[in-house]
C-alpha atoms as a PDB file:
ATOM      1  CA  UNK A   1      14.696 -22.800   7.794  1.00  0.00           C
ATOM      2  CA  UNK A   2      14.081 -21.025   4.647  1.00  0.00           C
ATOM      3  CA  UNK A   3      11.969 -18.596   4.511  1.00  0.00           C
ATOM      4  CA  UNK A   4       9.993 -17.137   1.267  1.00  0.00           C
ATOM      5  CA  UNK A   5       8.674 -13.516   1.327  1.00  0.00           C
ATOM      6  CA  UNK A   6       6.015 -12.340  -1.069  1.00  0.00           C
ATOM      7  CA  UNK A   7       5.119  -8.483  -1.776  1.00  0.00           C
ATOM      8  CA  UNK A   8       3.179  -6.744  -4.547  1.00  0.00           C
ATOM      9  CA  UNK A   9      -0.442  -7.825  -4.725  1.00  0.00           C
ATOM     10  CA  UNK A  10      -3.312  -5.517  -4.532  1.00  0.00           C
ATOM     11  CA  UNK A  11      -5.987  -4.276  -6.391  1.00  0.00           C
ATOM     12  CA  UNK A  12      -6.327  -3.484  -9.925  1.00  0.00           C
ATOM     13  CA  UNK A  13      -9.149  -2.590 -12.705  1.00  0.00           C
ATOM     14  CA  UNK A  14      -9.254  -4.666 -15.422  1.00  0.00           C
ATOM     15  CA  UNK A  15      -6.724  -3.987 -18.045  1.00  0.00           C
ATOM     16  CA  UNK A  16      -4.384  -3.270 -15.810  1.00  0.00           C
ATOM     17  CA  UNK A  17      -0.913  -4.681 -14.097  1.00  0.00           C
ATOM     18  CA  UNK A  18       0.886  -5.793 -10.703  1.00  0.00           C
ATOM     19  CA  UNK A  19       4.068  -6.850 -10.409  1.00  0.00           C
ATOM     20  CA  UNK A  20       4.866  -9.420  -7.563  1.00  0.00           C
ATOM     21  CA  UNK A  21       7.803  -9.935  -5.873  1.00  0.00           C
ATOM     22  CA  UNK A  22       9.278 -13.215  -3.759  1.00  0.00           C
ATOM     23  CA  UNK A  23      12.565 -13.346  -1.925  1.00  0.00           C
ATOM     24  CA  UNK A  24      14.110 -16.222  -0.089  1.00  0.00           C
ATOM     25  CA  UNK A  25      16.138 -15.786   2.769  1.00  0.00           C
ATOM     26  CA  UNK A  26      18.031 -18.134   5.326  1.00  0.00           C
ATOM     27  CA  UNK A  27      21.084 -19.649   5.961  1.00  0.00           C
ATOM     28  CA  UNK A  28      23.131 -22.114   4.009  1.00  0.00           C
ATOM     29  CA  UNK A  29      20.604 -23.167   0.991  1.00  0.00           C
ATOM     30  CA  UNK A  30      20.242 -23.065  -2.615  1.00  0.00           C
ATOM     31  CA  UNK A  31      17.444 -22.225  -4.647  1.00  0.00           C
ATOM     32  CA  UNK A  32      16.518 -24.387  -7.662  1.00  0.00           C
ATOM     33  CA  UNK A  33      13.361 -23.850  -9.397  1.00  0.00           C
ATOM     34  CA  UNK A  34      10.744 -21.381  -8.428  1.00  0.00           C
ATOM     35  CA  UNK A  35       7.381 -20.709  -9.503  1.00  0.00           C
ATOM     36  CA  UNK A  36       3.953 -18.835  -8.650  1.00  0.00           C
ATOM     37  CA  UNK A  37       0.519 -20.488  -7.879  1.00  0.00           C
ATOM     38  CA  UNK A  38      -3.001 -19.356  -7.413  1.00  0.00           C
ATOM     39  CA  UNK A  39      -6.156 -20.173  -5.663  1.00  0.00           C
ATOM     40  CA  UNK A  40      -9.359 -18.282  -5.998  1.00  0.00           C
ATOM     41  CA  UNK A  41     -12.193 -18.901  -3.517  1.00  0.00           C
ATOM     42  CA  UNK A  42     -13.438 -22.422  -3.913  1.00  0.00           C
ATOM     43  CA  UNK A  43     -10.658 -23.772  -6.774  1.00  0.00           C
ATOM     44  CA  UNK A  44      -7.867 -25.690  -6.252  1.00  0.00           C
ATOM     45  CA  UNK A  45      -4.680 -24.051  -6.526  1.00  0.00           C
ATOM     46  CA  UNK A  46      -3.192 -24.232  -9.845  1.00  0.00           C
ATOM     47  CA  UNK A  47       0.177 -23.509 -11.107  1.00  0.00           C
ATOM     48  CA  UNK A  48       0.696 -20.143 -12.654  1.00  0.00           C
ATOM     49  CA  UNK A  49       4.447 -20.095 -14.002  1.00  0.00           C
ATOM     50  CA  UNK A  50       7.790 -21.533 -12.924  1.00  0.00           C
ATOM     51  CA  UNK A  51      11.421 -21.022 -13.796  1.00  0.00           C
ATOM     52  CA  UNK A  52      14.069 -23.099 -13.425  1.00  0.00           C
ATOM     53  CA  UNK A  53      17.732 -21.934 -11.754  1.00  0.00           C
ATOM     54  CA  UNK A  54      18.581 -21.920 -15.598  1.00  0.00           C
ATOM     55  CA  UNK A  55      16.083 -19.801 -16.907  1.00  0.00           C
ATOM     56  CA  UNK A  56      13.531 -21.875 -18.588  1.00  0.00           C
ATOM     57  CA  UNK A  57       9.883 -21.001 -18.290  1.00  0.00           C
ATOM     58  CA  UNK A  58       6.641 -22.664 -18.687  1.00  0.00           C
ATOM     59  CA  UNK A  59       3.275 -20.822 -18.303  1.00  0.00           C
ATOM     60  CA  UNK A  60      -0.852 -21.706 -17.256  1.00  0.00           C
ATOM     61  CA  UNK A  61      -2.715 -21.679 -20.882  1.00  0.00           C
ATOM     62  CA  UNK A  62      -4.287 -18.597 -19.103  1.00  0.00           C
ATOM     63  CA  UNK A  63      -1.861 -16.555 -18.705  1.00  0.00           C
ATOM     64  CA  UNK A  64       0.501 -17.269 -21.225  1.00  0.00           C
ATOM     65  CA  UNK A  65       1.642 -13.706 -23.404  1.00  0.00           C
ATOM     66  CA  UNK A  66       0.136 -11.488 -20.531  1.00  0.00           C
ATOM     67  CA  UNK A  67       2.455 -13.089 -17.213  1.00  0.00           C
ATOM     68  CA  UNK A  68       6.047 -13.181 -17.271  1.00  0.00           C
ATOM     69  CA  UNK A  69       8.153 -14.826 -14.703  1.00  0.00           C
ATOM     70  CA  UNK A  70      11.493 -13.749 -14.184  1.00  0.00           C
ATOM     71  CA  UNK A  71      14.005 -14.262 -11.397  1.00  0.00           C
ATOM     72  CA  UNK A  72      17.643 -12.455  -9.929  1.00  0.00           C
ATOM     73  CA  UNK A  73      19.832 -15.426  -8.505  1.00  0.00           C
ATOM     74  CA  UNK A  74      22.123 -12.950  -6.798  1.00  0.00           C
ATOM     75  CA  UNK A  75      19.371 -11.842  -5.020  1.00  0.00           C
ATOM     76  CA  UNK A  76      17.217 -15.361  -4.642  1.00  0.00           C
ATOM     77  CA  UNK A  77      14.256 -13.374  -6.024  1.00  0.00           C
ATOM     78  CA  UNK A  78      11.416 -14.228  -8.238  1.00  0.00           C
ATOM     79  CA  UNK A  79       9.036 -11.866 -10.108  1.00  0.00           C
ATOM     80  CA  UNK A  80       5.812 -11.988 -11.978  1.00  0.00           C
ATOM     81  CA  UNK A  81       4.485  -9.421 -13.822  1.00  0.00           C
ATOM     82  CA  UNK A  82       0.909  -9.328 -14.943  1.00  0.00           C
ATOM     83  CA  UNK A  83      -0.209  -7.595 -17.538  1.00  0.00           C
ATOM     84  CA  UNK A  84      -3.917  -7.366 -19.065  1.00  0.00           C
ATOM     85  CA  UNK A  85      -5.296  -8.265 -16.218  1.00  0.00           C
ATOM     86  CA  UNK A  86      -8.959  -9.739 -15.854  1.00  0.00           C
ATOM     87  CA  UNK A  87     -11.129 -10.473 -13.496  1.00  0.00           C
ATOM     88  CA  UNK A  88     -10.721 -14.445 -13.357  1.00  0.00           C
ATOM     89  CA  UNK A  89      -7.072 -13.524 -12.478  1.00  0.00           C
ATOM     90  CA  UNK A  90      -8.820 -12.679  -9.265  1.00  0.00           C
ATOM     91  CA  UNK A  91      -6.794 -15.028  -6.588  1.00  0.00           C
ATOM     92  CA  UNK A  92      -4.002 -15.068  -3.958  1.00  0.00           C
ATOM     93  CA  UNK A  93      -1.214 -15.871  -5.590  1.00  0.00           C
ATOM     94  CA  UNK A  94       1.834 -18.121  -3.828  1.00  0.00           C
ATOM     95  CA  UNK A  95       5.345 -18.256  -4.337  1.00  0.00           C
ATOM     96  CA  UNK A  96       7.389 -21.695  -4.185  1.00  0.00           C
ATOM     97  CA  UNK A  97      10.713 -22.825  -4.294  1.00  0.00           C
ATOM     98  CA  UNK A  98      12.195 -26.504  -4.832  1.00  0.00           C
ATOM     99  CA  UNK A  99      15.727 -25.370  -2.846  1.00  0.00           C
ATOM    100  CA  UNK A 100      18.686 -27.229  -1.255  1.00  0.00           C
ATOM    101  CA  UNK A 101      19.519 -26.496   2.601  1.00  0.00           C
ATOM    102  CA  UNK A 102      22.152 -27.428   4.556  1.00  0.00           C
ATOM    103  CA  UNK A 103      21.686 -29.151   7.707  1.00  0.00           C
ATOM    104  CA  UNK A 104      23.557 -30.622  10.241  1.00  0.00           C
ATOM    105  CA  UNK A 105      25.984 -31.228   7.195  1.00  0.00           C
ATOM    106  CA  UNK A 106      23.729 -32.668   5.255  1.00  0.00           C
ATOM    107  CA  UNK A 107      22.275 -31.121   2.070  1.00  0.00           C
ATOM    108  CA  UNK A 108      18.263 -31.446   2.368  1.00  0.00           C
ATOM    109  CA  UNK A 109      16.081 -30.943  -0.180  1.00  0.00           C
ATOM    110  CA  UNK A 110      12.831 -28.730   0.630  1.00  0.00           C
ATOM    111  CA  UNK A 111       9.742 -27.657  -0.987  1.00  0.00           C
ATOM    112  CA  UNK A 112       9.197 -23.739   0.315  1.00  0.00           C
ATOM    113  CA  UNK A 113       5.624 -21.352   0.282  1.00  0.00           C
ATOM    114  CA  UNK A 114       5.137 -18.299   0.741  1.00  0.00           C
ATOM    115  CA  UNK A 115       2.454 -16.860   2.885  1.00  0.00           C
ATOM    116  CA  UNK A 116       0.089 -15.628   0.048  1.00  0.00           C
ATOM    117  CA  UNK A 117      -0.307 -11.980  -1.295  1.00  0.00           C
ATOM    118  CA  UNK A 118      -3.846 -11.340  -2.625  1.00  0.00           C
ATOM    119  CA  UNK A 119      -4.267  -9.701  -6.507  1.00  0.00           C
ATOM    120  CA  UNK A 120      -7.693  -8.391  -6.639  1.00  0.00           C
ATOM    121  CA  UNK A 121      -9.346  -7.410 -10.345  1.00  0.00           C
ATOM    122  CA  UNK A 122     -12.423  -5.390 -10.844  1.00  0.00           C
ATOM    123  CA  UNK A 123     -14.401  -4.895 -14.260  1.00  0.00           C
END
């Protein structure tokens, strides 16, 4: 089973930036698209940014010019780097991948999380 692992979240004052980190790992698969999510305390989780295997990018109206997504393929990584951060960007923040596993010689595909790595902003 694939496994994704998040790093990078902690606490910030406003104005300031984190950089996040995801890498899958596991045998036999392929990574498509891959994309970061939030959920603050008592929302829904929305989507924050995604990127496809081929590089294309789409962005949450609220963090579009201050998040960037970015990924390594060599390395099955994603990134996200916040910049200008605020307070309402307050959440933990998940990584996802749409990815392609082999099994029992069968390719599979599979919908992945991450465990959750908390970004905390302060005024």
């Amino acid at each position: 089973q694939v496994q994704l692992v998040e790093s990078g979240g902690g606490s910030v004052q406003a104005g300031g930036s984190l950089r996040l980190s995801c890498t899958a790992s596991g045998n036999m698969f392929i990574v498509d698209a891959m994309a970061w999510y939030r959920q603050a305390p008592g929302k829904q989780r929305e989507l924050v940014a995604r990127i496809t295997s081929g590089g294309n990018t789409n962005y949450a109206d609220s963090v579009q010019g201050r998040f960037t997504i970015s990924r390594d393929n060599a390395k099955n990584t994603v990134y996200l780097q916040m910049n200008s951060l605020k307070p309402e960007d307050t959440a933990v923040y998940y990584c996802n991948a749409d990815l392609r596993q082999l099994r029992r010689g069968v390719w599979r595909m599979d919908d992945t999380w991450g465990q959750g790595t908390q970004v905390t902003v302060s005024s």
